[in-house]
PDB file of N, CA and C in Angstrom:
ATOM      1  N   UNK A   1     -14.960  24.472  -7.656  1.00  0.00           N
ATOM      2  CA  UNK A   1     -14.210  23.789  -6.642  1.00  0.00           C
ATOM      3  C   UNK A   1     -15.127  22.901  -5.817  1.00  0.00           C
ATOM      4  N   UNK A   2     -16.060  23.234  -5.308  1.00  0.00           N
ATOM      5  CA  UNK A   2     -17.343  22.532  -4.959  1.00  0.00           C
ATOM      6  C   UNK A   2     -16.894  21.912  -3.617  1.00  0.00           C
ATOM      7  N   UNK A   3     -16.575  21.898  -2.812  1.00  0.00           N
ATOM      8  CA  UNK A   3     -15.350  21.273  -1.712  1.00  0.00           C
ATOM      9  C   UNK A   3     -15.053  20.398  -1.381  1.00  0.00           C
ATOM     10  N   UNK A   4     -14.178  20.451  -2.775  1.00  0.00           N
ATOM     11  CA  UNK A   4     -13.263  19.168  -2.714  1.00  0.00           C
ATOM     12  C   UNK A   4     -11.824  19.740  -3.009  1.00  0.00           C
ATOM     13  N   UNK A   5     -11.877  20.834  -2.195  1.00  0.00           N
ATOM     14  CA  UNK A   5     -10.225  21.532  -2.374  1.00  0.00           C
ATOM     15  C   UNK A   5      -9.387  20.952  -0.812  1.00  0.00           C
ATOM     16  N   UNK A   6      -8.858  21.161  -1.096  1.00  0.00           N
ATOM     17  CA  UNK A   6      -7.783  20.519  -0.052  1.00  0.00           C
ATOM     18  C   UNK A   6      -8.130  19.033   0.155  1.00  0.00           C
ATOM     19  N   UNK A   7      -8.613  17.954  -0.267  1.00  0.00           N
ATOM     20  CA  UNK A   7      -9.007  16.344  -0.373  1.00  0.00           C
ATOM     21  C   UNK A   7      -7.869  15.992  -1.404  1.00  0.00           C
ATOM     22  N   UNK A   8      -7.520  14.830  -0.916  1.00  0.00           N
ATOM     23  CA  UNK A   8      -6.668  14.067  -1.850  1.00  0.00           C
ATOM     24  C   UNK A   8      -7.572  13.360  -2.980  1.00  0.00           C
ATOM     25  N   UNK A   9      -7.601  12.514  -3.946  1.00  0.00           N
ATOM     26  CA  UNK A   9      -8.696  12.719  -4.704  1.00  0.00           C
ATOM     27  C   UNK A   9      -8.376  10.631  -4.649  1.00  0.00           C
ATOM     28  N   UNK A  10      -7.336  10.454  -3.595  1.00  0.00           N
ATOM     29  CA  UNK A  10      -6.713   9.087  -3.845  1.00  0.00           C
ATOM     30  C   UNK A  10      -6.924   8.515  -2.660  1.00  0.00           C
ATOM     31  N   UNK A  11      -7.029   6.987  -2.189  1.00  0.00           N
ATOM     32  CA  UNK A  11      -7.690   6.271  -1.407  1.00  0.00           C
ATOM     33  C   UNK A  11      -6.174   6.112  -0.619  1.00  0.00           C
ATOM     34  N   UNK A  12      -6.060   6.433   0.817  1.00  0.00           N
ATOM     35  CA  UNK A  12      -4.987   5.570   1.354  1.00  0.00           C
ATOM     36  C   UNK A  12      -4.499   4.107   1.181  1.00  0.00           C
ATOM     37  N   UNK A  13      -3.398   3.744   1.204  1.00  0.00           N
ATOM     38  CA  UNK A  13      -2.738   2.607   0.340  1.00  0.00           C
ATOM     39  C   UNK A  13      -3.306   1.185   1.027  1.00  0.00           C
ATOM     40  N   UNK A  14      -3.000   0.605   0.739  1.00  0.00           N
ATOM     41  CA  UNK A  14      -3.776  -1.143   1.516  1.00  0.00           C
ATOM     42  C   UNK A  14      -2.512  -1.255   2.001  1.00  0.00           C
ATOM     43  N   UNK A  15      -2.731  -2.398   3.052  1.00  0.00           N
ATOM     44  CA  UNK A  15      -1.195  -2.562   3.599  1.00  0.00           C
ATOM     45  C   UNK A  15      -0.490  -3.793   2.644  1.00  0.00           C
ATOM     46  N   UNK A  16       0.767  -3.707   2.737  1.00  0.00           N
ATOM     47  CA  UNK A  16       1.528  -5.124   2.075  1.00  0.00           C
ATOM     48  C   UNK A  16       0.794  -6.137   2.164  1.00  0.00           C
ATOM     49  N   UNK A  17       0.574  -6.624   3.106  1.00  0.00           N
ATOM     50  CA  UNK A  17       0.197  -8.035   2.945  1.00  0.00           C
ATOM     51  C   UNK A  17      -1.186  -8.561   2.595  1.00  0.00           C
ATOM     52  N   UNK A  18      -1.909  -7.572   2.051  1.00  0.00           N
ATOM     53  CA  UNK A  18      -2.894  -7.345   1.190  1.00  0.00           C
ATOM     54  C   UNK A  18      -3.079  -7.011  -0.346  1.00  0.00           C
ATOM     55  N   UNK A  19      -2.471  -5.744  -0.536  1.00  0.00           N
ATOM     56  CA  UNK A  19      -1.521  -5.893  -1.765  1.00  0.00           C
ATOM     57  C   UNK A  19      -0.878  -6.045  -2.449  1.00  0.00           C
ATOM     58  N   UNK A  20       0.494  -6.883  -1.920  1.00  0.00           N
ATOM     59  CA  UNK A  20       0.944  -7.077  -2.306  1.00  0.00           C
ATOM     60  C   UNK A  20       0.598  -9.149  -3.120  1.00  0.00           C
ATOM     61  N   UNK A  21      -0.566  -9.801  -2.556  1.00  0.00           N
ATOM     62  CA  UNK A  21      -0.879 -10.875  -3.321  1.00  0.00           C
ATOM     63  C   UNK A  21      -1.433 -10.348  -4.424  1.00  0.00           C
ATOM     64  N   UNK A  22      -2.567  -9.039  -4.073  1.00  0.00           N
ATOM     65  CA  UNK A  22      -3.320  -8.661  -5.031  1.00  0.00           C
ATOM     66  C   UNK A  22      -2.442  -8.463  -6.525  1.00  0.00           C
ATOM     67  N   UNK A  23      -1.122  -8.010  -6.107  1.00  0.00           N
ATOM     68  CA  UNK A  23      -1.003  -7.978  -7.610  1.00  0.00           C
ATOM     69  C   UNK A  23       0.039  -9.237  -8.179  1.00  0.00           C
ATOM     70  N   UNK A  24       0.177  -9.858  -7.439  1.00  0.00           N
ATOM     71  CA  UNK A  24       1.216 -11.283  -7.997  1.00  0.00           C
ATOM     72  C   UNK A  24      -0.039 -11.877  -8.733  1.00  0.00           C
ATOM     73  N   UNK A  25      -1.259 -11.746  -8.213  1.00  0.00           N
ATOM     74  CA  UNK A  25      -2.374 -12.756  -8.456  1.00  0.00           C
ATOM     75  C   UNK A  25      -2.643 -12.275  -9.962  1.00  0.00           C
ATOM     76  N   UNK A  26      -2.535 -11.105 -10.327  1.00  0.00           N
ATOM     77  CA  UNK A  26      -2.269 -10.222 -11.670  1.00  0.00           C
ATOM     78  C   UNK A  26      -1.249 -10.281 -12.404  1.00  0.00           C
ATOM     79  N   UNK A  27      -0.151 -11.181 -12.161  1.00  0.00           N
ATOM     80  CA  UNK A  27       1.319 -10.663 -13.286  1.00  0.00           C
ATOM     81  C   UNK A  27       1.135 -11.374 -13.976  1.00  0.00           C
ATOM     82  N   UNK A  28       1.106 -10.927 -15.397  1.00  0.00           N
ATOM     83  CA  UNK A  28       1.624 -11.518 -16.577  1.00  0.00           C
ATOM     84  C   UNK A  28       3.286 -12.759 -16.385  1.00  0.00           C
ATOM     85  N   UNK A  29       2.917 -13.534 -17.303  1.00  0.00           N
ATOM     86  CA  UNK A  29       4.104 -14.452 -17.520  1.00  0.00           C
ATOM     87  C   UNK A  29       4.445 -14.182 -18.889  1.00  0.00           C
ATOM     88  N   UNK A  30       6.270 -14.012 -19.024  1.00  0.00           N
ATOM     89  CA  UNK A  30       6.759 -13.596 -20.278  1.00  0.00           C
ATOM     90  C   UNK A  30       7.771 -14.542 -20.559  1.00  0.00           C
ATOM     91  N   UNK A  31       9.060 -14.159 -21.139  1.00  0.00           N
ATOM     92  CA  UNK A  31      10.075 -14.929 -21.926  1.00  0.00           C
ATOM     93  C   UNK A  31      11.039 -13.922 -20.714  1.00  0.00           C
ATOM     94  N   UNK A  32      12.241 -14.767 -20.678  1.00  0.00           N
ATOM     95  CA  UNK A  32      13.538 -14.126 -19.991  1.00  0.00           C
ATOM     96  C   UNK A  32      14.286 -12.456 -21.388  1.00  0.00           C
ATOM     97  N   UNK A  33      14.443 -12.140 -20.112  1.00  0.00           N
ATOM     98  CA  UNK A  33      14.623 -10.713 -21.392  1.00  0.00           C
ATOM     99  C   UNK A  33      13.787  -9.887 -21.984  1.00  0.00           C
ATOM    100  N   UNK A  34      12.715  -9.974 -22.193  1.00  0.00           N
ATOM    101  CA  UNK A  34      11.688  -9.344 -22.499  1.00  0.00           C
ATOM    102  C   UNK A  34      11.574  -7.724 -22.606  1.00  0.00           C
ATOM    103  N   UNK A  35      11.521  -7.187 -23.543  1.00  0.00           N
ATOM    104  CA  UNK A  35      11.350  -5.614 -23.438  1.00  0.00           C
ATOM    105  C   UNK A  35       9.736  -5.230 -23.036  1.00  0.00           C
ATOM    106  N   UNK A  36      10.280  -4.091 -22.259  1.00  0.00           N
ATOM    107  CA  UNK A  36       9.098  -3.571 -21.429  1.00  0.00           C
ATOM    108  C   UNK A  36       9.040  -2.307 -21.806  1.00  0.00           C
ATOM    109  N   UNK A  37       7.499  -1.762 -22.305  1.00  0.00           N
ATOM    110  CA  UNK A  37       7.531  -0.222 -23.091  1.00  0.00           C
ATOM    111  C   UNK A  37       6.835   0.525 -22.056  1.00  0.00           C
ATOM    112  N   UNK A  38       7.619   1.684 -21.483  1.00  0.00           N
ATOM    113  CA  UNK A  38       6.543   2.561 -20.522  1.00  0.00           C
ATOM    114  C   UNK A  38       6.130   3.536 -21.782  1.00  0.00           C
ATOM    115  N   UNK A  39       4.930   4.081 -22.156  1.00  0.00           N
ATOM    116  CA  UNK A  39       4.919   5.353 -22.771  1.00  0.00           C
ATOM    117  C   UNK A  39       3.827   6.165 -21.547  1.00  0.00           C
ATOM    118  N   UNK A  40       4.278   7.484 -21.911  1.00  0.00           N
ATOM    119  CA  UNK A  40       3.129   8.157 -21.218  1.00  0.00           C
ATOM    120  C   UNK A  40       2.477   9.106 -22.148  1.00  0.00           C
ATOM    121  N   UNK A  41       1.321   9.594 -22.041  1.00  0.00           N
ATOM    122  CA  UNK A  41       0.637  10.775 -22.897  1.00  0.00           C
ATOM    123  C   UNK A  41       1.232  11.737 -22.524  1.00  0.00           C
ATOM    124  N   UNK A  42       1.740  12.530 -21.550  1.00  0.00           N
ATOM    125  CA  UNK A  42       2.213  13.409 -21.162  1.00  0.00           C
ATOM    126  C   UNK A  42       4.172  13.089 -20.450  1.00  0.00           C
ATOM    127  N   UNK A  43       4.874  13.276 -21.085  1.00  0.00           N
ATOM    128  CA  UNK A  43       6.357  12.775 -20.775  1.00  0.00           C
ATOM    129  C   UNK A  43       6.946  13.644 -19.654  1.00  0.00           C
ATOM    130  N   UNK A  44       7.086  12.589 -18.614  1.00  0.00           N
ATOM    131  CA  UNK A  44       6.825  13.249 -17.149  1.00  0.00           C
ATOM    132  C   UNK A  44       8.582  14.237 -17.110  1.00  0.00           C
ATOM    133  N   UNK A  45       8.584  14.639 -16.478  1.00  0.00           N
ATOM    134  CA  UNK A  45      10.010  15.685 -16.259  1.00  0.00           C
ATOM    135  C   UNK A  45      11.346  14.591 -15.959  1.00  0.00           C
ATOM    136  N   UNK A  46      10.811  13.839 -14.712  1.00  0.00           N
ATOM    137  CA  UNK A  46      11.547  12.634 -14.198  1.00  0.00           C
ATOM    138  C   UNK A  46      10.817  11.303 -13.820  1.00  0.00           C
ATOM    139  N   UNK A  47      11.535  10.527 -14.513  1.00  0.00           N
ATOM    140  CA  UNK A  47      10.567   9.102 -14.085  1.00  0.00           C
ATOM    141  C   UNK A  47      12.176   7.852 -13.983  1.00  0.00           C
ATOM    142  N   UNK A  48      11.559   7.129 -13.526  1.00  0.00           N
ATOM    143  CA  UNK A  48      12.159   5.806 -13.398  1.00  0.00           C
ATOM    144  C   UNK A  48      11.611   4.322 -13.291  1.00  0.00           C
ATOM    145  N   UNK A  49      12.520   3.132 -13.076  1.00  0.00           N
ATOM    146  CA  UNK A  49      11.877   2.097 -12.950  1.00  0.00           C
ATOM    147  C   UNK A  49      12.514   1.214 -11.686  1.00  0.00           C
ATOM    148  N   UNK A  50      12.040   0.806 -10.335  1.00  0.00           N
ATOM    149  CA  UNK A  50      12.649   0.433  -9.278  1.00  0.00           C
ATOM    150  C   UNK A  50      11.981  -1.127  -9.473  1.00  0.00           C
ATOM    151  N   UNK A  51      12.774  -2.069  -8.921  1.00  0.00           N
ATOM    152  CA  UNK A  51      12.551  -3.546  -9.149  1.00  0.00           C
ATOM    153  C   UNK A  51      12.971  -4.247  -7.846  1.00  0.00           C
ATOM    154  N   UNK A  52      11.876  -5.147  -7.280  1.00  0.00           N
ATOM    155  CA  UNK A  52      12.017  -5.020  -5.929  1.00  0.00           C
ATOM    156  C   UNK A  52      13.049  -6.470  -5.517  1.00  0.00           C
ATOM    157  N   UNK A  53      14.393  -6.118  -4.870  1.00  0.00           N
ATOM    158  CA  UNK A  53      15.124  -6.815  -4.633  1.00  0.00           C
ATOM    159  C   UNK A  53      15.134  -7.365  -3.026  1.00  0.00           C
ATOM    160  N   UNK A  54      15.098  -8.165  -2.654  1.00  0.00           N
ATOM    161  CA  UNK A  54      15.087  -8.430  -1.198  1.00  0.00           C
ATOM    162  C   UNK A  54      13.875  -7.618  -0.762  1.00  0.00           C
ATOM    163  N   UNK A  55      13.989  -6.716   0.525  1.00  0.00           N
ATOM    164  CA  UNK A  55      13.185  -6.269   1.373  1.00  0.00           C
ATOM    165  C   UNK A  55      13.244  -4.667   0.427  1.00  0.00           C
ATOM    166  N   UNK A  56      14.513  -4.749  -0.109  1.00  0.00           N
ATOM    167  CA  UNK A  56      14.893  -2.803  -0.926  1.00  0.00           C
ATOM    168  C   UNK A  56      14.481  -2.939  -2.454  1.00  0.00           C
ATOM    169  N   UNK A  57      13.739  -1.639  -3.193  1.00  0.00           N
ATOM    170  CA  UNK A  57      13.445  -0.982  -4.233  1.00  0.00           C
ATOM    171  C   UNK A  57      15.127  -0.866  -4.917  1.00  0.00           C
ATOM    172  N   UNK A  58      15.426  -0.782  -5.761  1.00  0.00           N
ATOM    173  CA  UNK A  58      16.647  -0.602  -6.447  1.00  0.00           C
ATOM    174  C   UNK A  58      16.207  -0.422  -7.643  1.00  0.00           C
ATOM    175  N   UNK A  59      17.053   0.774  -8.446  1.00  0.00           N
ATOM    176  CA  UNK A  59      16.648   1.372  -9.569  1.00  0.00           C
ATOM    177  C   UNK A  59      16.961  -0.230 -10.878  1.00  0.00           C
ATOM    178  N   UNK A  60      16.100  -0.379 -11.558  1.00  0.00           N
ATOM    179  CA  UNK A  60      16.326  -0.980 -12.886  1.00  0.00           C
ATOM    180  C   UNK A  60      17.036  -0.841 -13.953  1.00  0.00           C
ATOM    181  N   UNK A  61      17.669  -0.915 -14.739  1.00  0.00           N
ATOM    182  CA  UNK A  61      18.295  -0.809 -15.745  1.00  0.00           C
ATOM    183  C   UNK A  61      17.519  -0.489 -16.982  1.00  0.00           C
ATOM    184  N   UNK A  62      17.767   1.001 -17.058  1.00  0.00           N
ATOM    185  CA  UNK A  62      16.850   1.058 -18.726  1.00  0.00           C
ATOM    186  C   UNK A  62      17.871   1.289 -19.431  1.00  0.00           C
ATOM    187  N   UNK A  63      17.746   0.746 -20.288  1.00  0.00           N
ATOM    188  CA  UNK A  63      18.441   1.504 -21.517  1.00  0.00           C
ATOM    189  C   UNK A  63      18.206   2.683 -22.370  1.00  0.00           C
ATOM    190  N   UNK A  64      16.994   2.845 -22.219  1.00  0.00           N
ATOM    191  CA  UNK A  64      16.311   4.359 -22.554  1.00  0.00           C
ATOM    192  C   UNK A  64      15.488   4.721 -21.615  1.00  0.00           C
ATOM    193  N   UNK A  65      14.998   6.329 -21.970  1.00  0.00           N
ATOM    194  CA  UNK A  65      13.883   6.416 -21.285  1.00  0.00           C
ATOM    195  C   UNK A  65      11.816   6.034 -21.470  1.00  0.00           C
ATOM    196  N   UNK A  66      12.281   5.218 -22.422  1.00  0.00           N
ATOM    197  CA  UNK A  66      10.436   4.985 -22.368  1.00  0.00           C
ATOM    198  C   UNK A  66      11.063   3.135 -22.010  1.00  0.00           C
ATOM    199  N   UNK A  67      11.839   2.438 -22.204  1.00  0.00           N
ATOM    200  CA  UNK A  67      11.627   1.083 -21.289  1.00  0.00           C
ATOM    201  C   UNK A  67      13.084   0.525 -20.685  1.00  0.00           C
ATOM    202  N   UNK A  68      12.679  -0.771 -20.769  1.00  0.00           N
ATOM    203  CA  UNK A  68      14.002  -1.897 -19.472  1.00  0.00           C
ATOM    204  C   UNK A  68      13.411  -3.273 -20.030  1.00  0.00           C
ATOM    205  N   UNK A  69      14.368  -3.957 -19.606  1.00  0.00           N
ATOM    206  CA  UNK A  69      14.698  -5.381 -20.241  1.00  0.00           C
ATOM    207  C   UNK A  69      14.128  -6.193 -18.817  1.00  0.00           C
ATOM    208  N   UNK A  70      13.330  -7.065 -19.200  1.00  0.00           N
ATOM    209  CA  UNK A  70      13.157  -8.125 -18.018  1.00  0.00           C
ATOM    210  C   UNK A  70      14.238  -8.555 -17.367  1.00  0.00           C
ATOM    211  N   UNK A  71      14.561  -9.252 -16.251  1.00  0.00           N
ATOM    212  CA  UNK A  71      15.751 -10.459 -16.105  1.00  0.00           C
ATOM    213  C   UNK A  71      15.665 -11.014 -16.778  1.00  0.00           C
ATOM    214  N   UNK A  72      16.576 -12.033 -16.953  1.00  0.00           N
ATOM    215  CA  UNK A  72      16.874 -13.573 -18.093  1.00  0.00           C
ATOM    216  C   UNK A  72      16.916 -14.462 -17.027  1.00  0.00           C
ATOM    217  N   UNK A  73      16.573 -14.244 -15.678  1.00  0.00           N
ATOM    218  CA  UNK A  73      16.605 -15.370 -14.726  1.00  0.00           C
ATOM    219  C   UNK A  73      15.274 -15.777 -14.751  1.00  0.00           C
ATOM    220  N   UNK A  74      14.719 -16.563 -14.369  1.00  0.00           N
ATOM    221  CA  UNK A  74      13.307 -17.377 -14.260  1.00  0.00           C
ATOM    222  C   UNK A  74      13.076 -17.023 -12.922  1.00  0.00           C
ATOM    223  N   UNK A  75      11.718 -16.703 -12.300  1.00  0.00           N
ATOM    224  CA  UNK A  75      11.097 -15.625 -11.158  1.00  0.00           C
ATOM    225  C   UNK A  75       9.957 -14.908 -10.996  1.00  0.00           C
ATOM    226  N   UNK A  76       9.886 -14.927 -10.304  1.00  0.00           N
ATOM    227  CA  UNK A  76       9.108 -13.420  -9.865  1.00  0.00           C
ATOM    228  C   UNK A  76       9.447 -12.629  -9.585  1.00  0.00           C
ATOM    229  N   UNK A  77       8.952 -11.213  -9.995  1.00  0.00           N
ATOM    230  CA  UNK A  77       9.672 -10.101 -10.073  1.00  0.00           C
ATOM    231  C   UNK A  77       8.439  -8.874  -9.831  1.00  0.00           C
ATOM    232  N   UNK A  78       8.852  -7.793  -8.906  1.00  0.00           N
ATOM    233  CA  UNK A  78       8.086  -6.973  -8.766  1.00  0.00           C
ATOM    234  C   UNK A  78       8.142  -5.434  -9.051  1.00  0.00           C
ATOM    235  N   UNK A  79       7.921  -4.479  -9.941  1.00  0.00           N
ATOM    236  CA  UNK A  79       8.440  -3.270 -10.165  1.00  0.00           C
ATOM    237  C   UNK A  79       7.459  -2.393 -10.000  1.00  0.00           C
ATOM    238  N   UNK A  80       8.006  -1.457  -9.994  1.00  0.00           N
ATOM    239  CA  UNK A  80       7.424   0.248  -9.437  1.00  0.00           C
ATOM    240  C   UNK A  80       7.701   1.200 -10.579  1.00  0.00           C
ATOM    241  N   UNK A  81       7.012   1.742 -11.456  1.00  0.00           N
ATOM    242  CA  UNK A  81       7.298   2.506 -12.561  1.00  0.00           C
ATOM    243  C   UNK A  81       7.012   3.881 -11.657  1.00  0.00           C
ATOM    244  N   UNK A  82       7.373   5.102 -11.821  1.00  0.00           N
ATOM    245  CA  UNK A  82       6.903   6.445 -11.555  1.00  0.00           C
ATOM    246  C   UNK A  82       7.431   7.584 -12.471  1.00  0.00           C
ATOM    247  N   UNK A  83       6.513   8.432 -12.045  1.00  0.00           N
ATOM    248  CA  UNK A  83       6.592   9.752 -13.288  1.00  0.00           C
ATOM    249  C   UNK A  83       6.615  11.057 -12.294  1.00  0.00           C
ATOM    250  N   UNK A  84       7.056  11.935 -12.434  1.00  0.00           N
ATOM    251  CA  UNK A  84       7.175  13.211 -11.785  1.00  0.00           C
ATOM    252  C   UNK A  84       6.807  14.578 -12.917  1.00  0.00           C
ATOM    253  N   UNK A  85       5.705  15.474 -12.772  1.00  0.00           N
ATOM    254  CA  UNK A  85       5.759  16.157 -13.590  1.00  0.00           C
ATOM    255  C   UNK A  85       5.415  17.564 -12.784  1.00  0.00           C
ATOM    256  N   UNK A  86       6.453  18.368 -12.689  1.00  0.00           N
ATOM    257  CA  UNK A  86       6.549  19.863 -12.008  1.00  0.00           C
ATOM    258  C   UNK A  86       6.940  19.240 -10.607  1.00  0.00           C
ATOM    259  N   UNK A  87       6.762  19.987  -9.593  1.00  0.00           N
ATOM    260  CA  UNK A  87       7.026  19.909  -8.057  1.00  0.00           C
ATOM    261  C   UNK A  87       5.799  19.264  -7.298  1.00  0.00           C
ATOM    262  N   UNK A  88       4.676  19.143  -7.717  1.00  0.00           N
ATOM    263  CA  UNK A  88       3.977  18.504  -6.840  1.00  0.00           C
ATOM    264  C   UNK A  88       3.227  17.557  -7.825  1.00  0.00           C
ATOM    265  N   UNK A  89       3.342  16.922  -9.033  1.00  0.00           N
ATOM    266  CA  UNK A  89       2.381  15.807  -9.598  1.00  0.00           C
ATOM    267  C   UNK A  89       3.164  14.440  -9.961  1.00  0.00           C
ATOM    268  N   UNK A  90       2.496  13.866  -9.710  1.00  0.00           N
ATOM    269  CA  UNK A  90       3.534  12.295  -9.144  1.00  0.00           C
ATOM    270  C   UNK A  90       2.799  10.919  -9.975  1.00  0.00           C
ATOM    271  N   UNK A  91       3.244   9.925 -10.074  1.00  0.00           N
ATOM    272  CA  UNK A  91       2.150   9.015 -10.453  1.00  0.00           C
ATOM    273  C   UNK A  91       3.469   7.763 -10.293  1.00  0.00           C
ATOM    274  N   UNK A  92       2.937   6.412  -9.819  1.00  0.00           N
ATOM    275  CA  UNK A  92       3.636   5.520  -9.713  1.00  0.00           C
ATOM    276  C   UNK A  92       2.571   4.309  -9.712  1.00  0.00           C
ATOM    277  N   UNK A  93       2.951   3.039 -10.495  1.00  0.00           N
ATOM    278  CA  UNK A  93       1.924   1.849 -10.686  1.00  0.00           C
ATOM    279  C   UNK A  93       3.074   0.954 -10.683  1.00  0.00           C
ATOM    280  N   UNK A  94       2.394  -0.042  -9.795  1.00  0.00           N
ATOM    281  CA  UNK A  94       2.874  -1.382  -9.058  1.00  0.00           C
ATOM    282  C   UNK A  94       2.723  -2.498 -10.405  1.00  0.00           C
ATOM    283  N   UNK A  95       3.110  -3.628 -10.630  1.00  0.00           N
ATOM    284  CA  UNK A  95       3.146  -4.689 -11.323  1.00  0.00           C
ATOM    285  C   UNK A  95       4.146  -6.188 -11.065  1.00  0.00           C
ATOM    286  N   UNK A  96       4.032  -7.104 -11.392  1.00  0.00           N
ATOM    287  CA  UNK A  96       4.692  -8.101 -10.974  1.00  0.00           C
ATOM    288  C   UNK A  96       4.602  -8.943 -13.043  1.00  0.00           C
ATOM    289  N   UNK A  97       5.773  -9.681 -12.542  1.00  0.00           N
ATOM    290  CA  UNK A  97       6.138 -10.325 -13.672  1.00  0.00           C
ATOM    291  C   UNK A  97       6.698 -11.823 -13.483  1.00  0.00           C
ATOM    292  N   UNK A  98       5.598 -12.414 -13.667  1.00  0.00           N
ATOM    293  CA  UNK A  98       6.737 -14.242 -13.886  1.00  0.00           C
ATOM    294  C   UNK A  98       7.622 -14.313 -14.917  1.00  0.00           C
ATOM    295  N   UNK A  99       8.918 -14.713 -14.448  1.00  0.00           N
ATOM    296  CA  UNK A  99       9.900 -14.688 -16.314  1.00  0.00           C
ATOM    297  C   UNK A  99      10.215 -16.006 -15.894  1.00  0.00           C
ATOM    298  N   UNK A 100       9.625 -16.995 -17.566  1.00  0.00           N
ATOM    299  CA  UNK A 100       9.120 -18.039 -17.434  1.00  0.00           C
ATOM    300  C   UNK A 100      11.056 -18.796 -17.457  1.00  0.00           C
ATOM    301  N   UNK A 101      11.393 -19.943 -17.190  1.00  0.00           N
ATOM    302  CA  UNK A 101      12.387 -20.323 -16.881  1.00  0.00           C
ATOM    303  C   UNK A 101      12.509 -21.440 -18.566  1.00  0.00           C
TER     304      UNK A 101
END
């Protein structure tokens, strides 16, 4: 254990308006529609995909559970993938997407 028991092992978050360029400055540009593959090594209990609409997160549309279809609108687009596995292990990664017009 060496004491690092009770430490989060994760850096407190940056604020929005810091991270949130950081990762537009990162999105891939695709085709309208585009399939998007989540896999995980370990297939979390509960996961989802939230896509950021206005100021609110709103769940995405998958059609299964390992992916979701881009929009077919031309944009920027920002999503939140997360995984839940037992009662306390969590994991969620940020990304942005240009869908080219």
């Amino acid at each position: 254990m060496g004491g690092r028991r009770g430490k989060s092992i994760c850096s407190s978050p940056l604020p929005p308006e810091t991270f949130e360029p950081m990762i537009e400055a990162q999105s891939a540009t695709t085709a309208p529609g585009a399939a998007v593959r989540i896999l995980y090594r370990v297939r979390p209990d509960r996961s989802g995909v939230l896509v950021r609409s206005g100021e609110l997160w709103v769940p995405a549309a998958m059609p299964d559970a390992e992916g979701f279809m881009l929009p077919k609108r031309a944009g920027y687009y920002r999503f939140l993938v997360w995984g839940e596995w037992g009662d306390r292990n969590t994991a969620s990664y940020r990304f942005g997407v240009f869908v080219e017009p």
